[in-house]
Protein backbone atom coordinates (compact mmCIF):
# COMPACT_ATOMS: atom_id res chain seq x y z
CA UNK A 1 -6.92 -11.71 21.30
CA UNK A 2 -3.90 -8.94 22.08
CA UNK A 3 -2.55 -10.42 18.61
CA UNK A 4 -5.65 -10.39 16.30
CA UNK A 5 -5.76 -6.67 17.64
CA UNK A 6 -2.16 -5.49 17.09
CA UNK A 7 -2.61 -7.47 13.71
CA UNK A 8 -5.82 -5.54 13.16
CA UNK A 9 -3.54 -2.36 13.80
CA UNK A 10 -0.85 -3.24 11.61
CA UNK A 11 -3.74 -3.25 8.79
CA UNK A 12 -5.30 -0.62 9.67
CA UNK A 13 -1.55 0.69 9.62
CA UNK A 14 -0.90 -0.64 6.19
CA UNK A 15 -4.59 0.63 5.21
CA UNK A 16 -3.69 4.05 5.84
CA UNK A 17 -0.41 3.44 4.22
CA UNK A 18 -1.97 2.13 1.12
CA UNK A 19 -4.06 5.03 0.62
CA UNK A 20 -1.45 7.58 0.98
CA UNK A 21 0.77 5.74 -1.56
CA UNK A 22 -2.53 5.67 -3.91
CA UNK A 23 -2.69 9.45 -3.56
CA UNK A 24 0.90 10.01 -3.94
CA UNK A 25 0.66 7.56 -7.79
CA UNK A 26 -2.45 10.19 -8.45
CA UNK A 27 -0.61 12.99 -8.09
CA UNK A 28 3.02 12.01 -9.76
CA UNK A 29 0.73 10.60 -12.58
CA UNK A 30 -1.30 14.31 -12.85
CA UNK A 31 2.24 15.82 -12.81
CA UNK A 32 3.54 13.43 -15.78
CA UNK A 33 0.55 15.08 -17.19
CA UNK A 34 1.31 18.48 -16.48
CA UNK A 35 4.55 18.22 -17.46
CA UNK A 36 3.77 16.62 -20.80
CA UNK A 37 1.86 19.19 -21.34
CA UNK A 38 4.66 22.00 -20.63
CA UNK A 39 7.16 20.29 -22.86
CA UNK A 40 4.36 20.46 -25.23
CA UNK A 41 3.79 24.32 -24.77
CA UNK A 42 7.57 24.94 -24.90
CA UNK A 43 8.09 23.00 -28.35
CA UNK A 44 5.38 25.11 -29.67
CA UNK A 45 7.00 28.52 -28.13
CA UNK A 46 10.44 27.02 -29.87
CA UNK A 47 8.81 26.59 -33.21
CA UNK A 48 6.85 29.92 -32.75
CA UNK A 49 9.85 31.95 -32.07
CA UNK A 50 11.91 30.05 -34.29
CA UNK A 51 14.36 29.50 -31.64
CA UNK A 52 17.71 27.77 -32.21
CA UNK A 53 18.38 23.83 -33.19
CA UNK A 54 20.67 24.04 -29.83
CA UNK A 55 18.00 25.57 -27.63
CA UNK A 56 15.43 23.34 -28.95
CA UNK A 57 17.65 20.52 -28.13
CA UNK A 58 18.41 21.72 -24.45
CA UNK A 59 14.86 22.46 -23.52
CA UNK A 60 13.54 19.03 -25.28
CA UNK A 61 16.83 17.78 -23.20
CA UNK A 62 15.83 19.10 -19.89
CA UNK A 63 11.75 18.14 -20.35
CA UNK A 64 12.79 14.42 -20.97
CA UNK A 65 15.15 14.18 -17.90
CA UNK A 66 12.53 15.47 -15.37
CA UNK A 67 9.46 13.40 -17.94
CA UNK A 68 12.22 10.36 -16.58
CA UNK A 69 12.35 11.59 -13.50
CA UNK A 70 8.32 11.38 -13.25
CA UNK A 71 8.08 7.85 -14.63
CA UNK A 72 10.48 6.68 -12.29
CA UNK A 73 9.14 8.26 -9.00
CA UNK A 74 5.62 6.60 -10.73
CA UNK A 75 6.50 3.45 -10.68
CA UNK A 76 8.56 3.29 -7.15
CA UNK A 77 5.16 4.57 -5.80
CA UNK A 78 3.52 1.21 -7.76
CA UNK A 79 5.87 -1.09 -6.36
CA UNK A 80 5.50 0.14 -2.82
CA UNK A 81 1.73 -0.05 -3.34
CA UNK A 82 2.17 -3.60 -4.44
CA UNK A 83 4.00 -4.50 -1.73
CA UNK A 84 1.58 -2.31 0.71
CA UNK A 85 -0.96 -4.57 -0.65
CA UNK A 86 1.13 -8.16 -0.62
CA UNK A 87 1.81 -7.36 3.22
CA UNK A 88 -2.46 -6.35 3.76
CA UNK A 89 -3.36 -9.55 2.29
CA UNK A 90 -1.10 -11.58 4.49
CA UNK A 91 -1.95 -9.91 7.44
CA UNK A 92 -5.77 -10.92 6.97
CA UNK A 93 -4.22 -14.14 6.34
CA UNK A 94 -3.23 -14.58 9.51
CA UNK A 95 -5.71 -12.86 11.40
CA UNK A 96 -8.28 -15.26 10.18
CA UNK A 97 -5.64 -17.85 11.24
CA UNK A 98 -5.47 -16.51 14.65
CA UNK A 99 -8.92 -16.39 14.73
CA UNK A 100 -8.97 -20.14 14.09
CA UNK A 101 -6.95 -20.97 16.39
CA UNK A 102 -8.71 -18.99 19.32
CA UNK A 103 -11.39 -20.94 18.29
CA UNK A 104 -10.28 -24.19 18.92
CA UNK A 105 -8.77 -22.93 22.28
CA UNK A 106 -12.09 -21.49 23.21
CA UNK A 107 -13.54 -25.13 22.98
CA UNK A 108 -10.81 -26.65 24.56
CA UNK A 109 -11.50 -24.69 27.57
CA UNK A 110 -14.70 -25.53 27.67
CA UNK A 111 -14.44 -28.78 27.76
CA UNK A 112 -11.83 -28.72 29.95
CA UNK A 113 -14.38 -26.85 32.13
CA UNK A 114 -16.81 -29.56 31.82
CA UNK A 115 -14.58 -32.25 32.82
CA UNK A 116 -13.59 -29.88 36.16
CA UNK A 117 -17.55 -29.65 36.65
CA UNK A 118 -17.97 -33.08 36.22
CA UNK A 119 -14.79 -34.27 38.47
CA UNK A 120 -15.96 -32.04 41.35
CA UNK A 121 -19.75 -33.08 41.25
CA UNK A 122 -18.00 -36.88 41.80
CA UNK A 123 -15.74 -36.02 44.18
CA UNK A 124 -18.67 -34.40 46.17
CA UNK A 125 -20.99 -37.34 46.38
């Protein structure tokens, strides 16, 4: 019983966890987004201003290492959601196996208390 409910906690743990990492892969993939969409508004200020082939190359430079940047932070946050989610589903795994097993315990007691009932009505006759 102390086990299905520190198992219970450990999901509700990993619950909480999950939907923290969820929010966290919302909001790197909103600033891939963003960012996208500032390398797009700088390429358009280089071409506007007719800026230099070495400028052009920096900026486009810098916008793709942090765009990598993004993408990698992205998927860490996937994998530690899969993960979050392997560990969820084997927790309710064995929850339902504890439960199980509590079950069976549960009847062996009380048959075990039967037999006791049983033995002392015999011994009292």
């Amino acid at each position: 019983s102390t086990e299905i409910a520190r198992l219970q906690e450990v999901m509700k743990t990993m619950e909480a966890d999950k939907s923290l990492l969820s929010e966290e892969l919302k909001l790197a993939n909103e600033k891939i987004v963003a960012l996208e969409e500032v390398l797009a508004e700088k390429e358009s200020k280089i071409v506007i201003l007719g800026g230099s082939e070495e400028n052009l190359k920096k900026i486009l430079s810098e916008k793709s290492a942090q765009f990598e940047e993004s993408t990698e932070t992205n998927s860490k946050l996937e994998s530690a959601l899969s993960e979050a989610n392997d560990t969820i589903t084997t927790l309710q795994s064995e929850v339902s196996s504890s439960a199980e097993k509590i079950k069976f315990l549960s009847e062996d007691i009380a048959n075990v208390r039967s037999e006791n009932a049983r033995l002392v009505e015999r011994a009292n006759q």
